[in-house]
N, C-alpha and C. Protein backbone atom coordinates (compact mmCIF):
# COMPACT_ATOMS: atom_id res chain seq x y z
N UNK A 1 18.70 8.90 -197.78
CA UNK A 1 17.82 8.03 -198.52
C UNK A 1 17.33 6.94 -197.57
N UNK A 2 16.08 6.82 -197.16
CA UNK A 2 15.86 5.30 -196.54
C UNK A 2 15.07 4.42 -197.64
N UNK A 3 15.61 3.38 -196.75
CA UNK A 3 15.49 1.93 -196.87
C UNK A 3 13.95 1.41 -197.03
N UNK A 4 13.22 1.02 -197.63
CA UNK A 4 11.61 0.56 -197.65
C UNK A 4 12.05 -1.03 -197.07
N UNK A 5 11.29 -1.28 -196.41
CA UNK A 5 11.46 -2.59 -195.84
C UNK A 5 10.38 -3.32 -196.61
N UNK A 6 10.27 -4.54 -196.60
CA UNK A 6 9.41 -4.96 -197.63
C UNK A 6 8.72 -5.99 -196.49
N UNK A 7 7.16 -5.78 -196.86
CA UNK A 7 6.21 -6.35 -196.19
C UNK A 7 5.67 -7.64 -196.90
N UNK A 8 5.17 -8.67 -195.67
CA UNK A 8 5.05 -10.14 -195.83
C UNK A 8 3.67 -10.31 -195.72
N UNK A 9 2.85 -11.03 -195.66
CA UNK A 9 1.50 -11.38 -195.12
C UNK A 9 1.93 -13.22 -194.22
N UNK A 10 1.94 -12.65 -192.74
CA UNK A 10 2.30 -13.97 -192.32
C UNK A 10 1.05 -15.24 -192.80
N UNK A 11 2.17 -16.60 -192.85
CA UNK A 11 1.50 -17.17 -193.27
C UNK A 11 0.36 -18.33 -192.72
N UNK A 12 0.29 -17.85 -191.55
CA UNK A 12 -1.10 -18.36 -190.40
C UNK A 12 -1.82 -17.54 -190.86
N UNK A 13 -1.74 -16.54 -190.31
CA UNK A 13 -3.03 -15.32 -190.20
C UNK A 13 -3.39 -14.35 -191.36
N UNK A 14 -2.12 -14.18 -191.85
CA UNK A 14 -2.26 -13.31 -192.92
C UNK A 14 -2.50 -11.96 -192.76
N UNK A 15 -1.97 -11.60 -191.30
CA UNK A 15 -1.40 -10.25 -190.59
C UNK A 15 0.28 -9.98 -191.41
N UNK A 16 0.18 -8.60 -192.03
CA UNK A 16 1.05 -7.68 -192.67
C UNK A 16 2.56 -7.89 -191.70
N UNK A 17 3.79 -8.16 -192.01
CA UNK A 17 4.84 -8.41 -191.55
C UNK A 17 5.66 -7.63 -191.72
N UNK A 18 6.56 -6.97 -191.52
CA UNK A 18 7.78 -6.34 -191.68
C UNK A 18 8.80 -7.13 -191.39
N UNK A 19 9.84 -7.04 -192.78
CA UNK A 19 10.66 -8.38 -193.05
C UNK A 19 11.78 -7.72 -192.33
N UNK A 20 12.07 -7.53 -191.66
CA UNK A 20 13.58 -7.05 -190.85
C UNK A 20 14.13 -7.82 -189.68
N UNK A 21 15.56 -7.41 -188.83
CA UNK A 21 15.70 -7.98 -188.33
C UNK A 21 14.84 -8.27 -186.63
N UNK A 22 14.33 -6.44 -186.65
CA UNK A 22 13.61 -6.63 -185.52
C UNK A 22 12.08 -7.26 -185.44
N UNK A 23 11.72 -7.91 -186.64
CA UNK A 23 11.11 -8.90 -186.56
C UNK A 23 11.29 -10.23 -186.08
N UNK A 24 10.90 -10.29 -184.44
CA UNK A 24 11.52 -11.93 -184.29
C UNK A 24 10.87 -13.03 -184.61
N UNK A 25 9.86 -13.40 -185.12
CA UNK A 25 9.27 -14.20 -186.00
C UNK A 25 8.81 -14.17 -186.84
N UNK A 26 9.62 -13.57 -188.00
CA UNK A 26 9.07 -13.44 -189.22
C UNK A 26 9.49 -14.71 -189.79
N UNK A 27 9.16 -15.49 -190.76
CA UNK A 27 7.98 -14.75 -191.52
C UNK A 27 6.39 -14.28 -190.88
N UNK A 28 6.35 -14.84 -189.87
CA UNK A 28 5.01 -15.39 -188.92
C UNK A 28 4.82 -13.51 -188.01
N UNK A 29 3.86 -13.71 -187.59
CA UNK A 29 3.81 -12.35 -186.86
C UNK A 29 4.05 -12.30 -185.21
N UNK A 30 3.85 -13.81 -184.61
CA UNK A 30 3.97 -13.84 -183.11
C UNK A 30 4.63 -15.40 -183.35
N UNK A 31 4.64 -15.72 -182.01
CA UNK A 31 5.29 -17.23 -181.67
C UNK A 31 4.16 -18.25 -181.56
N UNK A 32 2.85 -17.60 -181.15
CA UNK A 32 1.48 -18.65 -181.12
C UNK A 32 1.42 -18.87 -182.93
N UNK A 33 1.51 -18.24 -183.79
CA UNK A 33 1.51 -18.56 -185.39
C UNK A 33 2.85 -19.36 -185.88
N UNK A 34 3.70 -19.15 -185.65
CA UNK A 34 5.08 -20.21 -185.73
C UNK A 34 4.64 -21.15 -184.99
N UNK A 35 4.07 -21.49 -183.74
CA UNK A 35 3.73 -22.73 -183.00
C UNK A 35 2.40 -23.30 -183.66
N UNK A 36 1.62 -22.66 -183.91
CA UNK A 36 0.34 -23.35 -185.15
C UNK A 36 1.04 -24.09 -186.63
N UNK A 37 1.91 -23.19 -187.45
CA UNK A 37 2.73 -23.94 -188.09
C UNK A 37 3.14 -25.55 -187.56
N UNK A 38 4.12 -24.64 -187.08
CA UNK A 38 4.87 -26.20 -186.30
C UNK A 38 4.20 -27.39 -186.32
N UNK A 39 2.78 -27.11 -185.44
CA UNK A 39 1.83 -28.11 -185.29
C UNK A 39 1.75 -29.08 -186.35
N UNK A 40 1.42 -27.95 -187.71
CA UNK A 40 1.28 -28.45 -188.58
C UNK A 40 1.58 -29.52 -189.47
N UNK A 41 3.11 -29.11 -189.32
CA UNK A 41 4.32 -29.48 -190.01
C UNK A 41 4.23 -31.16 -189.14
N UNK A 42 4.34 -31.41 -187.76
CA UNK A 42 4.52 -32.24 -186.67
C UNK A 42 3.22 -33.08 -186.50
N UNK A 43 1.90 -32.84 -187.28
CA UNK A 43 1.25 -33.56 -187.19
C UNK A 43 0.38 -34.41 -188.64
N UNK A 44 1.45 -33.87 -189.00
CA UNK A 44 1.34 -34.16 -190.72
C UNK A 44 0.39 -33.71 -191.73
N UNK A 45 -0.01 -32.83 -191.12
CA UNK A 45 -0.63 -31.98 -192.03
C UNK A 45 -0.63 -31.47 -193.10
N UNK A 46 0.98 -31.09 -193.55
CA UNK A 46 1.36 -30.56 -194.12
C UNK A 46 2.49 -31.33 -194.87
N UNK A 47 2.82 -31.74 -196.17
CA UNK A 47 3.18 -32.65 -196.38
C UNK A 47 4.08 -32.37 -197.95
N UNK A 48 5.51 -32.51 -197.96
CA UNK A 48 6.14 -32.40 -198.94
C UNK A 48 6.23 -33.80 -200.34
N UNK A 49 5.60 -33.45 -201.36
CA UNK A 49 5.39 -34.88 -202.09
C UNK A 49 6.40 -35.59 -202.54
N UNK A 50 6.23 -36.92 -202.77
CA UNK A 50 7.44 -37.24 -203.33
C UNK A 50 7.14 -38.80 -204.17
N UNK A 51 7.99 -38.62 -204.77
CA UNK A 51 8.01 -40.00 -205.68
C UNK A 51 8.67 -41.24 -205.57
N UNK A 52 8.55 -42.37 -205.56
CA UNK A 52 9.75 -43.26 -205.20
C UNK A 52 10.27 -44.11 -207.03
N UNK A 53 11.48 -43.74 -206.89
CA UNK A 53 12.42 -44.55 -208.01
C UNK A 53 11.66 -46.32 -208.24
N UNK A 54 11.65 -46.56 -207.19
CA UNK A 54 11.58 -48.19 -207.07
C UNK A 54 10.42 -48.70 -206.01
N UNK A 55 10.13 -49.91 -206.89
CA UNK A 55 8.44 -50.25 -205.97
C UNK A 55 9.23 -50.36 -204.39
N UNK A 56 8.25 -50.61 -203.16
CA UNK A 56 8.86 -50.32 -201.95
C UNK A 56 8.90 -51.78 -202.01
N UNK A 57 10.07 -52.30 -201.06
CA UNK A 57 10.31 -53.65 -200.85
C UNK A 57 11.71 -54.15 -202.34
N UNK A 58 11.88 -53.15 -203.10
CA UNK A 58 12.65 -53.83 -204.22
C UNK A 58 14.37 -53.54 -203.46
N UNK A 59 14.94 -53.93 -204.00
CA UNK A 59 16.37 -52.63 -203.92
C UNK A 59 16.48 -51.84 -204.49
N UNK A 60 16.89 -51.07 -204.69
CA UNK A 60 17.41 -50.18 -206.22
C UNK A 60 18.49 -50.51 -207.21
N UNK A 61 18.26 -50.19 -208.31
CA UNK A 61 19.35 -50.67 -208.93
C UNK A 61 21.04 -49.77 -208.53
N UNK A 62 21.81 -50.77 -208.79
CA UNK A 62 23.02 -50.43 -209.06
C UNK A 62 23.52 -50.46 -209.92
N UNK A 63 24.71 -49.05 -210.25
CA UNK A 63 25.28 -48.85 -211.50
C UNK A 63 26.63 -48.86 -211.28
């Protein structure tokens, strides 16, 4: 019985991936697309949101 490996669309290029181990940059398809990422990530491009509890400059409360 084999194994179906399950395919990715990297997420630079959006070149077809094979998720295994002999993929060495997956999710990405080469190291120039992990290094475009990166960029990304490193030049703030790309940006995880967030909320703050307390106006900036307050403390927070303690319980």
């Amino acid at each position: 019985m084999s194994e179906s490996v399950r395919v990715v669309a990297c997420p630079t290029c959006k070149t077809e991936v094979r998720w295994e181990p002999l993929s060495r940059y997956r999710p990405f398809c080469s190291e120039r697309c992990r290094l475009i990422d990166l960029g990304q990530w490193a030049s703030e491009s790309y940006r995880v949101p967030a909320e703050e509890d307390h106006p900036p400059g307050e403390m927070p409360p303690t319980h």
